[in-house]
Protein backbone atom coordinates (compact mmCIF):
# COMPACT_ATOMS: atom_id res chain seq x y z
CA UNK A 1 81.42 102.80 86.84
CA UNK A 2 80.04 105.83 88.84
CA UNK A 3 81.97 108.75 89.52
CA UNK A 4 82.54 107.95 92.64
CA UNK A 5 82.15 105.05 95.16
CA UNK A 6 78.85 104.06 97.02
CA UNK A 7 78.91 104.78 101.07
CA UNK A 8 81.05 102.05 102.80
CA UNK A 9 78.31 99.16 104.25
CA UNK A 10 77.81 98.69 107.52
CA UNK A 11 80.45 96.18 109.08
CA UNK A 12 82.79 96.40 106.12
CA UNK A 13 87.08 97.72 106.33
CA UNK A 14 87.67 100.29 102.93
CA UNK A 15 90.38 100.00 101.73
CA UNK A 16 91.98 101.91 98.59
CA UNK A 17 94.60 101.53 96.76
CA UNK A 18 96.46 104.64 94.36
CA UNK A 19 99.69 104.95 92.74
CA UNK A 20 99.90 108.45 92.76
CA UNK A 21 102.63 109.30 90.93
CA UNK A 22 104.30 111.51 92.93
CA UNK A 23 103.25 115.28 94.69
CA UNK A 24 100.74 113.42 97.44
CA UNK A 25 101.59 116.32 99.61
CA UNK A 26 98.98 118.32 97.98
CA UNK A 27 95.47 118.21 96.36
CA UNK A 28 96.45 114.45 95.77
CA UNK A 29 96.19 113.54 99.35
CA UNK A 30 92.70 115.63 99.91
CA UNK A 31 91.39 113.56 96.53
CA UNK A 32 92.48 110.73 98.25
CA UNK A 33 90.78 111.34 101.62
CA UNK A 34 87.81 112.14 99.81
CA UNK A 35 86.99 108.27 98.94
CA UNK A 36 86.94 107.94 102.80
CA UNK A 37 89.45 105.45 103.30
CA UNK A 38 89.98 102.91 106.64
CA UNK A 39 93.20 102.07 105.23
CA UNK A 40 95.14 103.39 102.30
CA UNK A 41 98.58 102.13 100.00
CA UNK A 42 100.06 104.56 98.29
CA UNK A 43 103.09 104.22 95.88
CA UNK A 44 105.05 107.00 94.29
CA UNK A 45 104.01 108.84 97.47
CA UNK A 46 106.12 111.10 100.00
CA UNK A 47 107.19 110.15 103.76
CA UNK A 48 104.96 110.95 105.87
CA UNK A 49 107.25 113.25 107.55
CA UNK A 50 107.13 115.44 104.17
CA UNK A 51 103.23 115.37 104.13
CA UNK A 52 102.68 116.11 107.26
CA UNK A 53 104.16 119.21 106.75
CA UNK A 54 101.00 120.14 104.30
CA UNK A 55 98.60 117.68 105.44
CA UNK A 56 97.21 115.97 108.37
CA UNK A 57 94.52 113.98 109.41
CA UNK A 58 95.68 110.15 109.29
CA UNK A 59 96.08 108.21 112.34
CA UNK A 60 99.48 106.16 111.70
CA UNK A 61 101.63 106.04 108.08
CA UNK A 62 104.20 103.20 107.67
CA UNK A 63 106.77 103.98 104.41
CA UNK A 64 109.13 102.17 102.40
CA UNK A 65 111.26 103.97 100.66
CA UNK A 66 115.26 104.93 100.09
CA UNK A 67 116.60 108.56 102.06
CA UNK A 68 117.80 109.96 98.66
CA UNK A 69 114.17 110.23 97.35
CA UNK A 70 111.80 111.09 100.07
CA UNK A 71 109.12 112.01 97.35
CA UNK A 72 109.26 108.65 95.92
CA UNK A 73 108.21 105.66 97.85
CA UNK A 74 105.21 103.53 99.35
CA UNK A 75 102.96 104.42 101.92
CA UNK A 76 100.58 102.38 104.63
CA UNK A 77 97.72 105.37 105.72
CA UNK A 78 95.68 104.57 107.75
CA UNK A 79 92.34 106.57 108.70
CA UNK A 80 89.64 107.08 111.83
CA UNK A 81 89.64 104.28 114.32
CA UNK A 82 92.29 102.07 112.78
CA UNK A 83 96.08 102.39 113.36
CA UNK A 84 99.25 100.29 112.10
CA UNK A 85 101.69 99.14 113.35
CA UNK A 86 104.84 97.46 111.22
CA UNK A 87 105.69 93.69 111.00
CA UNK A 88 109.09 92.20 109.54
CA UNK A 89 110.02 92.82 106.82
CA UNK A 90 111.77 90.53 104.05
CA UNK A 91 115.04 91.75 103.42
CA UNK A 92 115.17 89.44 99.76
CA UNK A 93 111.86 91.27 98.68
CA UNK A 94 112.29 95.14 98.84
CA UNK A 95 109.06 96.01 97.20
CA UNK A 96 106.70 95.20 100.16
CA UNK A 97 105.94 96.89 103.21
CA UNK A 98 103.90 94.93 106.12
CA UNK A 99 101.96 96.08 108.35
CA UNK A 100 99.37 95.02 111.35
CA UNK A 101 95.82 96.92 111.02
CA UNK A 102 93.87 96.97 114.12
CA UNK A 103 90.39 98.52 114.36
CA UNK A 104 86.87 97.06 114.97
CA UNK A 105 88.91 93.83 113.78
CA UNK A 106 92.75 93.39 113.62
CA UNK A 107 94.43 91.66 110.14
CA UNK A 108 98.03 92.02 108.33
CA UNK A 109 97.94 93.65 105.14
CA UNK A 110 101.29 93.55 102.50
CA UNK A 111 101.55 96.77 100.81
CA UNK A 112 103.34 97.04 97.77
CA UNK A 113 104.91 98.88 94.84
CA UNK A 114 106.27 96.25 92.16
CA UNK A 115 108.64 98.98 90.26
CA UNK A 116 110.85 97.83 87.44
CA UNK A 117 113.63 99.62 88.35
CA UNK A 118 114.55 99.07 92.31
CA UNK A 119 118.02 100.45 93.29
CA UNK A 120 120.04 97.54 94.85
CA UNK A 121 118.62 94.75 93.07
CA UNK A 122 120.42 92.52 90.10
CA UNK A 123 118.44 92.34 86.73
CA UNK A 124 116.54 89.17 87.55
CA UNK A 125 115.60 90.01 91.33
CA UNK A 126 114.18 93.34 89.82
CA UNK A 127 111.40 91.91 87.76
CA UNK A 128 108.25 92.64 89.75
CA UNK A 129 107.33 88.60 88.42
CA UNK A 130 110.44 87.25 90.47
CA UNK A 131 109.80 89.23 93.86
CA UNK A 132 105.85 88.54 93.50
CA UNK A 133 106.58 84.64 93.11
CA UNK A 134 108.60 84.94 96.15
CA UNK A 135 105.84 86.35 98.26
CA UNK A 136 103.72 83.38 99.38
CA UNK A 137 106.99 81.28 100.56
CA UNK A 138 109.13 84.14 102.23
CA UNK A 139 105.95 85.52 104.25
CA UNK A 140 104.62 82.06 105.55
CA UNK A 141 104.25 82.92 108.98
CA UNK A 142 101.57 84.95 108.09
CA UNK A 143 99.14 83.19 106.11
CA UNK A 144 98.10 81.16 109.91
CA UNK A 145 95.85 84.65 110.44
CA UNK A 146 94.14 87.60 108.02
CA UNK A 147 96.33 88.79 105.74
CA UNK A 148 95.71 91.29 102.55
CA UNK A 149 97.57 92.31 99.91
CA UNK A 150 97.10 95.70 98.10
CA UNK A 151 99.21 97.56 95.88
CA UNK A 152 100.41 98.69 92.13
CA UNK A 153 101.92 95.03 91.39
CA UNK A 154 103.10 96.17 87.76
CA UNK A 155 102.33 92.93 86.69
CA UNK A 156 99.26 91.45 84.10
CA UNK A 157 97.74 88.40 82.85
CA UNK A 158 97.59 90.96 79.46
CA UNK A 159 100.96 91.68 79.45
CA UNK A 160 102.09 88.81 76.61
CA UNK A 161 102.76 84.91 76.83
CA UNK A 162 105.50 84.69 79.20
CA UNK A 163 103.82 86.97 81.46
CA UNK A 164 100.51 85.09 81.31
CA UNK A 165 102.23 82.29 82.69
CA UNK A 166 104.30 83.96 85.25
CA UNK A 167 100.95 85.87 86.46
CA UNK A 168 99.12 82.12 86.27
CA UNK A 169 101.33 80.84 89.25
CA UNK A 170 101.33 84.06 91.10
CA UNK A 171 97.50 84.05 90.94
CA UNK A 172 97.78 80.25 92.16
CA UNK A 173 100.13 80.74 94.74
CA UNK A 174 98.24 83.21 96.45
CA UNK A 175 95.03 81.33 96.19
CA UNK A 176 97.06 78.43 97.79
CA UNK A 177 97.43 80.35 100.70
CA UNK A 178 93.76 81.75 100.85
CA UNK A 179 93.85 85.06 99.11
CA UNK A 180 91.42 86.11 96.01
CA UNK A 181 91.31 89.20 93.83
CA UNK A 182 88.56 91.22 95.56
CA UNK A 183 88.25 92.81 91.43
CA UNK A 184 87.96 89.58 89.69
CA UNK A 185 85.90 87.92 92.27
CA UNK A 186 83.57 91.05 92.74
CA UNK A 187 83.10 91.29 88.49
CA UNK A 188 83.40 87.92 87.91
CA UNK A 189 86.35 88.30 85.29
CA UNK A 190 89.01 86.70 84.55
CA UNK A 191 92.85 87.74 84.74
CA UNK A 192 94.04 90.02 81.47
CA UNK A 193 90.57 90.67 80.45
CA UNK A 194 89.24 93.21 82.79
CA UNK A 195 86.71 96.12 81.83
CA UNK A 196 87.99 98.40 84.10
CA UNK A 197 91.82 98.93 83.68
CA UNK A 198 93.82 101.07 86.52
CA UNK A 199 97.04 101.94 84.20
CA UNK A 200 96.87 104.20 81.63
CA UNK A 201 100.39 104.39 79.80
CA UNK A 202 100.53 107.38 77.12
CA UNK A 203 99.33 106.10 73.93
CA UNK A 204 99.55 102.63 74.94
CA UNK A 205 96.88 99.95 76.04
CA UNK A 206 95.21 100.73 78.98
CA UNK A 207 96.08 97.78 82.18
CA UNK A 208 95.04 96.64 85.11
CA UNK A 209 98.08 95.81 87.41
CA UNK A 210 96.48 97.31 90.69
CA UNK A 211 95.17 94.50 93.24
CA UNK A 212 93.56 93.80 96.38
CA UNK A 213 94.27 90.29 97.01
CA UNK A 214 91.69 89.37 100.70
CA UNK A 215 91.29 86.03 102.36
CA UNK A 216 88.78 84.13 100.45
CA UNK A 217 86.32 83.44 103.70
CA UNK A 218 85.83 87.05 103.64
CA UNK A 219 83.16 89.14 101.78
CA UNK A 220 83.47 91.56 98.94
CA UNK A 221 80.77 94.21 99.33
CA UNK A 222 82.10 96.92 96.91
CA UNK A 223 85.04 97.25 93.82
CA UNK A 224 85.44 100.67 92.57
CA UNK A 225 87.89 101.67 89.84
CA UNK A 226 88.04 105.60 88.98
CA UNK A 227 87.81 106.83 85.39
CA UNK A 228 90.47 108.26 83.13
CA UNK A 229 88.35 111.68 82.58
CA UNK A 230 88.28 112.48 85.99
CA UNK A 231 91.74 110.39 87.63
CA UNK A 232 94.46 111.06 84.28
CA UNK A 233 94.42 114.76 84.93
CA UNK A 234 97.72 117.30 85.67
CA UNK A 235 98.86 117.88 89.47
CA UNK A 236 95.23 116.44 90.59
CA UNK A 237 95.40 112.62 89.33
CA UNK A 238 97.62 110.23 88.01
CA UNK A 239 98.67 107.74 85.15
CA UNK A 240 96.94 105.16 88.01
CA UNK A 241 92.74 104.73 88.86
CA UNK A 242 92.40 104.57 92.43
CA UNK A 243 90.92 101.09 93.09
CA UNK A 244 88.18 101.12 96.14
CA UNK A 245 87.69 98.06 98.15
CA UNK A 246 85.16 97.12 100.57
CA UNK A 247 85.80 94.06 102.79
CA UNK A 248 83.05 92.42 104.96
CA UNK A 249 84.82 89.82 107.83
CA UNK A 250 83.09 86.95 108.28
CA UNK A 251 83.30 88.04 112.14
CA UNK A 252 80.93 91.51 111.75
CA UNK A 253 82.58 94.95 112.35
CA UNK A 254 80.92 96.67 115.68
């Protein structure tokens, strides 16, 4: 891909998605502002109380995170004209964080961070496969109106057989409920087979588990997925791409 995303079309929401693996209180968070976001999800990122002592320049931040790591959780950014405020949360599924964008146009948008290891869970509610196949059921009341999903979901159709399968009814859930991969509908690829992969793990194969999942009766004008030269770099990137997401209502942005 280029090195760096195409202006945002007229009428369109950007969203952009970055696990940033920690230190966002820093040259992180300009790197981040730099791809011009509307709205932005963040795990491994600080509270916003902690940034703002370095940084400022969003308009609202929603976090989920635990008190004993303030340096560790996931953030809801959001940028210019829009603001957030938060919805209810799930108490059964710690790993998401809703909010309600409003802007030119106002939707609902699930953040999350789909960690392994989660502090308070038992071994099977842990697996970011059992909380994700939760997700369409426990937020129903949501699904009536525009709701996205964004986030590091840890998760593949590459990751082996029984994750294949378990990523299979995940993908079919949410499309049962509206939602689409803006990635795989944008490329036309299918799940585990991507060309553009947003995890790079040391030595081993190179994933992509980071998603922005839209209502299907919208428009995706614009996927962008940053490069390992430029995003895998020390105190500046990441072990995550950013992923760069440009949504087109079907009601047009004024």
């Amino acid at each position: 891909m280029d090195d760096a995303p195409a202006p945002k079309a007229d009428n369109c929401v950007r969203i952009v998605i970055w696990n940033c693996r920690s230190g966002f209180d820093g040259p992180k968070f300009d790197r981040l502002v730099a791809l011009e976001p509307d709205v932005a999800v963040v795990p491994e990122s600080c509270t916003p109380e902690r940034l703002a002592r370095k940084r400022s320049g969003w308009t609202s931040a929603q976090w989920l995170g635990h008190a004993s790591r303030p340096t560790k959780g996931l953030s809801v950014l959001s940028f210019g004209d829009w603001t957030l405020t938060p919805l209810p949360a799930e108490p059964q599924l710690e790993r998401f964080l809703p909010v309600r964008v409003r802007g030119s146009v106002t939707f609902d948008l699930i953040g999350t961070w789909c960690r392994s290891k989660h502090p308070g869970l038992d071994a099977e509610r842990k697996r970011p496969r059992s909380q994700l196949e939760q997700l369409p059921e426990a937020f129903a009341d949501l699904w009536q109106g525009d709701v996205v999903i964004a986030g590091d979901f840890n998760h593949s159709a590459s990751f082996g057989v029984p994750e294949h399968r378990s990523w299979g009814r995940i993908a079919a859930a949410l499309d049962g409920v509206g939602l689409a991969s803006a990635y795989h509908e944008h490329r036309g690829e299918p799940f585990g087979a991507e060309s553009y992969p947003t995890h790079w793990h040391g030595s081993g194969r190179p994933r992509h588990i980071d998603y922005c999942f839209f209502p299907n009766r919208w428009t995706v004008r614009q996927v962008w997925v940053g490069g390992q030269d430029a995003w895998n770099v020390p105190r500046r990137g990441s072990d995550h791409a950013p992923l760069v997401v440009d949504l087109e209502p079907p009601h047009a942005l004024r």
